[in-house]
C-alpha atoms as a PDB file:
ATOM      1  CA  UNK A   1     -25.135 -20.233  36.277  1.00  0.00           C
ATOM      2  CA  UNK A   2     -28.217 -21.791  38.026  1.00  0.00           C
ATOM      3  CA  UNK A   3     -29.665 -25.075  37.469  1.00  0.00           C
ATOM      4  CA  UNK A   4     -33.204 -26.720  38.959  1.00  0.00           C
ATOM      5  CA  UNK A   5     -32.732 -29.970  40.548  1.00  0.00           C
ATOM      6  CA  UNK A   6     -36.199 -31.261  40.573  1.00  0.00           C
ATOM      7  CA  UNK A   7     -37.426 -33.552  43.072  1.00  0.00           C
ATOM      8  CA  UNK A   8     -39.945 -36.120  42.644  1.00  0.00           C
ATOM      9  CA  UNK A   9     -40.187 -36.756  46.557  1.00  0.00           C
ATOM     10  CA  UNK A  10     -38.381 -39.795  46.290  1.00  0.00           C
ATOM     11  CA  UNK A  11     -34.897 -39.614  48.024  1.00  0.00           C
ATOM     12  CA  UNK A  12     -31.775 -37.933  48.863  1.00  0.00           C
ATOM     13  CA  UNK A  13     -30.368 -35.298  46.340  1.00  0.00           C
ATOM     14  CA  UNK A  14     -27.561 -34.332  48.276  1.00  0.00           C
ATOM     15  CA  UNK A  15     -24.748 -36.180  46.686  1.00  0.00           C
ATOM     16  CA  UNK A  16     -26.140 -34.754  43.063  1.00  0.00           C
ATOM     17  CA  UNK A  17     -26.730 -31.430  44.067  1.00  0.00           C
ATOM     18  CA  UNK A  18     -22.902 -31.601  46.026  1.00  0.00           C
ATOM     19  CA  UNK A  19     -21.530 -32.735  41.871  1.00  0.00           C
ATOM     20  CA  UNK A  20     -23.273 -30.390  40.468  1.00  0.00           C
ATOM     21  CA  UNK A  21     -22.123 -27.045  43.156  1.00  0.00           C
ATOM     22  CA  UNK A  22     -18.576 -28.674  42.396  1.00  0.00           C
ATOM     23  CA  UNK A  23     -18.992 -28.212  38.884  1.00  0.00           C
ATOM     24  CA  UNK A  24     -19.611 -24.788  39.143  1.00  0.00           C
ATOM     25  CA  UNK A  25     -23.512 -24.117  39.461  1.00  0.00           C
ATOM     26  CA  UNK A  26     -25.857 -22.727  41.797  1.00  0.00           C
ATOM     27  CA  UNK A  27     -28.193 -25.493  42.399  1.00  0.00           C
ATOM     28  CA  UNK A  28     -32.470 -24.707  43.381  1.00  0.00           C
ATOM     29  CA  UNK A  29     -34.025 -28.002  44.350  1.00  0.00           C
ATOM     30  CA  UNK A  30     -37.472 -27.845  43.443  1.00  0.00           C
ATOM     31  CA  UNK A  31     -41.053 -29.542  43.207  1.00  0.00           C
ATOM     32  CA  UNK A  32     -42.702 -26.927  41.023  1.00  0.00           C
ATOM     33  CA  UNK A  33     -41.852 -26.947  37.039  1.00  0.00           C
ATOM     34  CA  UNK A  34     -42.685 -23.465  36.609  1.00  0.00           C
ATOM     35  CA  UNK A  35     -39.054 -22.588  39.244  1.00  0.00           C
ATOM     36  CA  UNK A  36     -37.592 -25.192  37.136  1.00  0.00           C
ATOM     37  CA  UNK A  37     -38.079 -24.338  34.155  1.00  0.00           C
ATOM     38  CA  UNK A  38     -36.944 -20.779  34.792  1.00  0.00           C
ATOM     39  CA  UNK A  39     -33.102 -21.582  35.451  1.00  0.00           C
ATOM     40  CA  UNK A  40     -30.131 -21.925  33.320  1.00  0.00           C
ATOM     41  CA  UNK A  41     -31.107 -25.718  32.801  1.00  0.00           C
ATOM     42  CA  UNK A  42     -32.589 -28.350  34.325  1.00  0.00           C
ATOM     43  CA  UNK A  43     -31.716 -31.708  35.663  1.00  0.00           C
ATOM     44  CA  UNK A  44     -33.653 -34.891  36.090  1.00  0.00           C
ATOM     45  CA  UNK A  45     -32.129 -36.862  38.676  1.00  0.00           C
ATOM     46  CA  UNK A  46     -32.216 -41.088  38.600  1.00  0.00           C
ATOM     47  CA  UNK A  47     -33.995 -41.327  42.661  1.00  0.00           C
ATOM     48  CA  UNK A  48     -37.310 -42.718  42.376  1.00  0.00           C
ATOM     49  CA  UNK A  49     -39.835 -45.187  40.340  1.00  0.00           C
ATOM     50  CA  UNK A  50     -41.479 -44.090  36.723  1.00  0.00           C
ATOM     51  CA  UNK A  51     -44.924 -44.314  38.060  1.00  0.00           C
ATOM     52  CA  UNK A  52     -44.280 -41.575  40.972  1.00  0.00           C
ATOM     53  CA  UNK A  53     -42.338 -39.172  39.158  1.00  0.00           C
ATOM     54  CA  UNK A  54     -44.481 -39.547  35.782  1.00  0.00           C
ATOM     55  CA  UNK A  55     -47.320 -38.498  38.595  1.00  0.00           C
ATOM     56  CA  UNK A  56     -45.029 -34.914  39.302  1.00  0.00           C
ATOM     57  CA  UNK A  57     -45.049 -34.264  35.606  1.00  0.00           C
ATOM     58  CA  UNK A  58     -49.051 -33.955  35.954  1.00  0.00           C
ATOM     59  CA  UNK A  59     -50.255 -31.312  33.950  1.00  0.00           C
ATOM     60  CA  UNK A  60     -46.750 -30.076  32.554  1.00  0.00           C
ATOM     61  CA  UNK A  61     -45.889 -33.534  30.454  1.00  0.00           C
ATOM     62  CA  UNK A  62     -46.840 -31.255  27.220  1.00  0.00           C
ATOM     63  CA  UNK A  63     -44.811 -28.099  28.633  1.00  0.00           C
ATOM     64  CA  UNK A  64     -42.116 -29.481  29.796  1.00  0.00           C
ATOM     65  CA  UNK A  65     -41.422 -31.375  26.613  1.00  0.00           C
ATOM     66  CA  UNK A  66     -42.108 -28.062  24.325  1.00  0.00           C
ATOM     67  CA  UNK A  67     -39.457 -26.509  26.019  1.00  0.00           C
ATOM     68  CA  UNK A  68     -36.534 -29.443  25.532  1.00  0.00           C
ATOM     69  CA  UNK A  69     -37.530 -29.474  21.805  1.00  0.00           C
ATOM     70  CA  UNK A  70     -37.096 -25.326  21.771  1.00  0.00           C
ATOM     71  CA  UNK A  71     -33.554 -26.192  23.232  1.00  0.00           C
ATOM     72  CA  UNK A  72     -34.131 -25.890  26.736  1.00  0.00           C
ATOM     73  CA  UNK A  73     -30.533 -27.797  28.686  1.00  0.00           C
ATOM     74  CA  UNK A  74     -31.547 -30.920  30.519  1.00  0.00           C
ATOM     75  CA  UNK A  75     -29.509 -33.751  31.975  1.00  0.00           C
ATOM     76  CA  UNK A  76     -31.114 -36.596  32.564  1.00  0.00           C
ATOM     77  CA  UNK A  77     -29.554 -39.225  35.182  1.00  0.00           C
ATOM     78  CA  UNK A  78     -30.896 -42.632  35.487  1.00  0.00           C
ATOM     79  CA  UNK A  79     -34.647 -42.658  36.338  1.00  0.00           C
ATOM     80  CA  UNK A  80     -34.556 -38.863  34.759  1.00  0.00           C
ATOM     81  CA  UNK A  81     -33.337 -40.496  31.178  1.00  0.00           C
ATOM     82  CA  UNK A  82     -36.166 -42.754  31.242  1.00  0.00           C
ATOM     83  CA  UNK A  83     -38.366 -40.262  32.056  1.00  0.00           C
ATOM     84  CA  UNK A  84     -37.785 -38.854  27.921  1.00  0.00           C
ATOM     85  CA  UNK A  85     -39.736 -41.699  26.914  1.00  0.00           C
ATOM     86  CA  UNK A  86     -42.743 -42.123  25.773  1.00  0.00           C
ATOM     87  CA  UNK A  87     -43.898 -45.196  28.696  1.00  0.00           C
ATOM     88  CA  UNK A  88     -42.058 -47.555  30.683  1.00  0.00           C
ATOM     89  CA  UNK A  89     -43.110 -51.085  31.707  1.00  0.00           C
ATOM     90  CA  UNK A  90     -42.360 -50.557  35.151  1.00  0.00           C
ATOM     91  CA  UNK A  91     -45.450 -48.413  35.727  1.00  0.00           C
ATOM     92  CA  UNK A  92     -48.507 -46.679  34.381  1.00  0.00           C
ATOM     93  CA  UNK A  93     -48.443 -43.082  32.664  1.00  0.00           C
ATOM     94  CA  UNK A  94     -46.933 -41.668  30.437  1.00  0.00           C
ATOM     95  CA  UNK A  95     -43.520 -39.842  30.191  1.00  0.00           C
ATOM     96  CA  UNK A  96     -42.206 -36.647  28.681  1.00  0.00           C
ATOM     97  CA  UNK A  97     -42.433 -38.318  25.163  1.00  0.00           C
ATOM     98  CA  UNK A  98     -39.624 -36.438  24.008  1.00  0.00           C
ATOM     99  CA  UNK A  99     -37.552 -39.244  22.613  1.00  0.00           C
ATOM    100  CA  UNK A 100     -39.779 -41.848  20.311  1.00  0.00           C
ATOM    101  CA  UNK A 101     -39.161 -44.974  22.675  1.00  0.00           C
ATOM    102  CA  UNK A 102     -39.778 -47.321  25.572  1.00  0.00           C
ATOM    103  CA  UNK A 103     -38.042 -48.751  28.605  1.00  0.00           C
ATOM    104  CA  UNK A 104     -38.417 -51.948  29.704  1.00  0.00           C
ATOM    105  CA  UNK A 105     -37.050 -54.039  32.262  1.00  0.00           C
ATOM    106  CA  UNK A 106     -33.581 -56.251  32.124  1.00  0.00           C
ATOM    107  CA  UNK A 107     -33.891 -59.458  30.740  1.00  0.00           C
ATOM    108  CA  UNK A 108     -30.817 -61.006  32.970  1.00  0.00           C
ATOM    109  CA  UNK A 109     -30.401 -63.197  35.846  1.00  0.00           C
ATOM    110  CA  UNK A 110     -29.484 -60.982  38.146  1.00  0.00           C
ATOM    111  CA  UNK A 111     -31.896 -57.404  38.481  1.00  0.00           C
ATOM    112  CA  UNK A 112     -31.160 -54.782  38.997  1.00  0.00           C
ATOM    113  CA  UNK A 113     -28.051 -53.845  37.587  1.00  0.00           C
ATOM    114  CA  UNK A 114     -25.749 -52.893  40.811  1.00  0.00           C
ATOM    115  CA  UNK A 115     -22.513 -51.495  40.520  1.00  0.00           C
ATOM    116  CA  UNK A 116     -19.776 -50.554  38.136  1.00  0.00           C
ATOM    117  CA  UNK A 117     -19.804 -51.390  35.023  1.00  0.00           C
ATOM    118  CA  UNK A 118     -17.586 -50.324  31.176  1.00  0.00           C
ATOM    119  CA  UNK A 119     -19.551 -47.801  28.994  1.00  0.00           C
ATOM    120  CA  UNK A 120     -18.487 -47.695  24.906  1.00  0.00           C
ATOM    121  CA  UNK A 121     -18.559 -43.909  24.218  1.00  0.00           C
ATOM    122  CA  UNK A 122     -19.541 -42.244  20.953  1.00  0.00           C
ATOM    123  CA  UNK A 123     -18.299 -38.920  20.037  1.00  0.00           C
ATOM    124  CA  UNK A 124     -20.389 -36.171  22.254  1.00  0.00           C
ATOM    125  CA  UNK A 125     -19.489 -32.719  23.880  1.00  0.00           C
ATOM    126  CA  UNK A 126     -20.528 -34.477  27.443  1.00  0.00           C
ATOM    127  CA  UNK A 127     -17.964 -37.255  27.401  1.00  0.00           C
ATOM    128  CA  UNK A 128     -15.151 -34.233  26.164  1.00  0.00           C
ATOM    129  CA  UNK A 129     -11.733 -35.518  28.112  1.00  0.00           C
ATOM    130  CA  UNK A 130     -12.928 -39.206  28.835  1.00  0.00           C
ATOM    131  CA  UNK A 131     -10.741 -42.187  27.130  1.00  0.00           C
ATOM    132  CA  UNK A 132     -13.197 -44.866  28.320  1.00  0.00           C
ATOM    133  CA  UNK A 133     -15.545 -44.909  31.043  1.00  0.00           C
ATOM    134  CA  UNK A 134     -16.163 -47.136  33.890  1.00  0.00           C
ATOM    135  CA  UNK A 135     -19.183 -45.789  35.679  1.00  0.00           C
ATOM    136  CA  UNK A 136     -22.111 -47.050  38.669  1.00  0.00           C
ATOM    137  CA  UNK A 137     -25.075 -48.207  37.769  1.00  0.00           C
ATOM    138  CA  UNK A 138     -28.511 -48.850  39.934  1.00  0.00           C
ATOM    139  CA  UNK A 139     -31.201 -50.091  37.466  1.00  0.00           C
ATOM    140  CA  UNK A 140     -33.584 -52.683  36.612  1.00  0.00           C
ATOM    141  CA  UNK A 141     -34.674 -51.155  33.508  1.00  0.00           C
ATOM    142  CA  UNK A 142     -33.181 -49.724  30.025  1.00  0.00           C
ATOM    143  CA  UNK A 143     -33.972 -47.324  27.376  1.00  0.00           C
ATOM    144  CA  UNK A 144     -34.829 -48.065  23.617  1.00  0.00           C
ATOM    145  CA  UNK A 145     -35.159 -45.241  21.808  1.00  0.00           C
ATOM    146  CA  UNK A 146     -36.977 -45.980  18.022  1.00  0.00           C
ATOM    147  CA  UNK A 147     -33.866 -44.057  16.201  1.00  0.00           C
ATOM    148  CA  UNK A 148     -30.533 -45.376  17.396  1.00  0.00           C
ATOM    149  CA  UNK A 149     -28.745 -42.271  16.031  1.00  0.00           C
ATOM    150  CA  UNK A 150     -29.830 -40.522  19.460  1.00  0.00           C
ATOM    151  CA  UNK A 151     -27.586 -42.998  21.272  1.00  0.00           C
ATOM    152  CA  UNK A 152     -24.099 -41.625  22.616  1.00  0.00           C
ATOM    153  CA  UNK A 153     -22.834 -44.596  24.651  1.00  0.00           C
ATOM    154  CA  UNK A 154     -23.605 -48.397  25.198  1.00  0.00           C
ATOM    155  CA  UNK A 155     -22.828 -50.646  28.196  1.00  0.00           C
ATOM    156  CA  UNK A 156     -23.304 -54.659  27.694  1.00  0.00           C
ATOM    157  CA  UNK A 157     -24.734 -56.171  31.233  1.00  0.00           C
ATOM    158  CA  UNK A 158     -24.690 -59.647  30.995  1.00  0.00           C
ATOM    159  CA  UNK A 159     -26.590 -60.779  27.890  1.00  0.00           C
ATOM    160  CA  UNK A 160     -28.042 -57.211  26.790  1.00  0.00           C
ATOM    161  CA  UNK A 161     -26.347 -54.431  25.140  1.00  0.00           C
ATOM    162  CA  UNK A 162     -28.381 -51.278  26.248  1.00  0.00           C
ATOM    163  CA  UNK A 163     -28.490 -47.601  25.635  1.00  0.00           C
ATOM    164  CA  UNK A 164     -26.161 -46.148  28.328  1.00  0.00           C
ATOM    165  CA  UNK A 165     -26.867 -42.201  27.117  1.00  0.00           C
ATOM    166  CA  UNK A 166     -29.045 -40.304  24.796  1.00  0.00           C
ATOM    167  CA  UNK A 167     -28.297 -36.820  23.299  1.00  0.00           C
ATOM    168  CA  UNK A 168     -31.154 -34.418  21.279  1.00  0.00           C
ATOM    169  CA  UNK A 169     -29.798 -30.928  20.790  1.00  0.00           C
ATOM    170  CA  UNK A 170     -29.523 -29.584  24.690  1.00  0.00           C
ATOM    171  CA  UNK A 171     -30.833 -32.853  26.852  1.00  0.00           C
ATOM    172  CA  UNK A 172     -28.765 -35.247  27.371  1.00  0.00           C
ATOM    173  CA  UNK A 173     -29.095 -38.333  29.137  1.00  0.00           C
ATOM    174  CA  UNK A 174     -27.052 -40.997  31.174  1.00  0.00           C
ATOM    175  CA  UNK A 175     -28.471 -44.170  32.407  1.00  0.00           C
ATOM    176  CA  UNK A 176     -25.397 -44.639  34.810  1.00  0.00           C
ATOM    177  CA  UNK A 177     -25.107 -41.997  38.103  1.00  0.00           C
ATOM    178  CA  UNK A 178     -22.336 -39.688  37.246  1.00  0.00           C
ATOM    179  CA  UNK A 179     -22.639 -38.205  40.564  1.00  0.00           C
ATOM    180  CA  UNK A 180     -21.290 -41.696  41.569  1.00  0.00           C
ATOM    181  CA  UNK A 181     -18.854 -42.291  39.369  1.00  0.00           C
ATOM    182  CA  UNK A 182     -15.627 -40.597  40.661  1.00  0.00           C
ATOM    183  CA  UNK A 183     -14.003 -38.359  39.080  1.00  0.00           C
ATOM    184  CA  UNK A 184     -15.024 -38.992  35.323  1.00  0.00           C
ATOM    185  CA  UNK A 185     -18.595 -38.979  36.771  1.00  0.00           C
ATOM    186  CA  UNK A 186     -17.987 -35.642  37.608  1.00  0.00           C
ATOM    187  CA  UNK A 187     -16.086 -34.552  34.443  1.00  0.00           C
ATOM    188  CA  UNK A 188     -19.702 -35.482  33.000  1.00  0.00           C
ATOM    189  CA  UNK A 189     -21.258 -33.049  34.492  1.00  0.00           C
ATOM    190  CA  UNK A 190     -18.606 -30.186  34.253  1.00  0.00           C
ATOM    191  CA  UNK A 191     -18.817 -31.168  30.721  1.00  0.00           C
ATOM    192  CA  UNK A 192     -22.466 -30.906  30.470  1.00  0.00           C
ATOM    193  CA  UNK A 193     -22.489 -27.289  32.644  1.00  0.00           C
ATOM    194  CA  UNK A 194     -19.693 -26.292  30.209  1.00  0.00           C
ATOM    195  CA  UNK A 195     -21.994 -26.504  27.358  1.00  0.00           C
ATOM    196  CA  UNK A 196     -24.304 -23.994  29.100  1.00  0.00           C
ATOM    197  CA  UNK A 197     -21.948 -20.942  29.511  1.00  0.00           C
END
């Protein structure tokens, strides 16, 4: 199994791309959406802003999101959930538009979001394993999708209660780093690469 690690040229992949070799998968880190949408899946990692990495989707916005509605496996972490959305507030373009939704910055005293932090899980193939989940986060900004059936876990920071993951058919999406997350982190993605083979 071989998975595309994109990379939007904003930071280090290594500790991702060391999760996801532990789970079992060769791992291509790429710039170039035709490589990565030619592996086994493809994961959106959470390094970067929404304004630089909706400016890698370029020209593929429209490709990229026919081939997650024909099924294509995608795990979106962080920056990479947010990136389903239709726009963001924290910058200008639009994003894969794949989930019928914005994301929009915490309203709480203290942004970003740093550190660990409970997640409520819903039934879902990804958390398979997990009773309870303490995970890390690094954002200033949440998800809210339009239907709130596509949501597979919450986490309350503060005073807001915010989509922690997001599930349509074969992308799935985590607003926490799993990658950080010890060892259920990790079980997230084994989980996730279990559902490809």
């Amino acid at each position: 199994m071989r998975v595309s690690l994109f990379d939007y040229g904003a930071g280090n992949l290594h500790s991702l791309a060391k999760a996801l070799e532990a789970g079992g998968a060769g791992v291509a880190i790429t710039d170039d959406w035709g490589e990565a949408l030619s592996q086994d899946a493809l994961i959106l990692p959470g390094v970067g802003s929404f304004g630089a990495a909706v400016r890698s989707l370029g020209e593929n916005r429209d490709r990229i999101r026919t081939a997650l509605e024909a099924g294509y496996p995608c795990l979106g972490i962080c920056l990479g959930m947010q990136l389903f959305f239709e726009r963001s507030e924290e910058g200008d373009g639009e994003g894969i538009g794949l989930i019928r939704g914005t994301v929009r910055r915490l309203q709480t005293r203290v942004v970003p979001q740093m550190g660990w932090n409970d997640v409520a899980l819903a039934p879902d193939p990804v958390f398979t394993g997990l009773d309870g989940l303490v995970a890390y986060y690094a954002n200033s900004f949440i998800c809210e999708p339009r239907d709130p059936d596509l949501v597979i876990a919450t986490t309350r920071y503060e005073t807001e209660t915010f989509a922690a993951g997001v599930r349509t058919e074969q992308t799935c999406g985590v607003q926490f780093h799993p990658e950080k997350s010890s060892a259920p982190g990790l079980r997230i993605i084994q989980n996730f690469l279990g559902e490809l083979r």
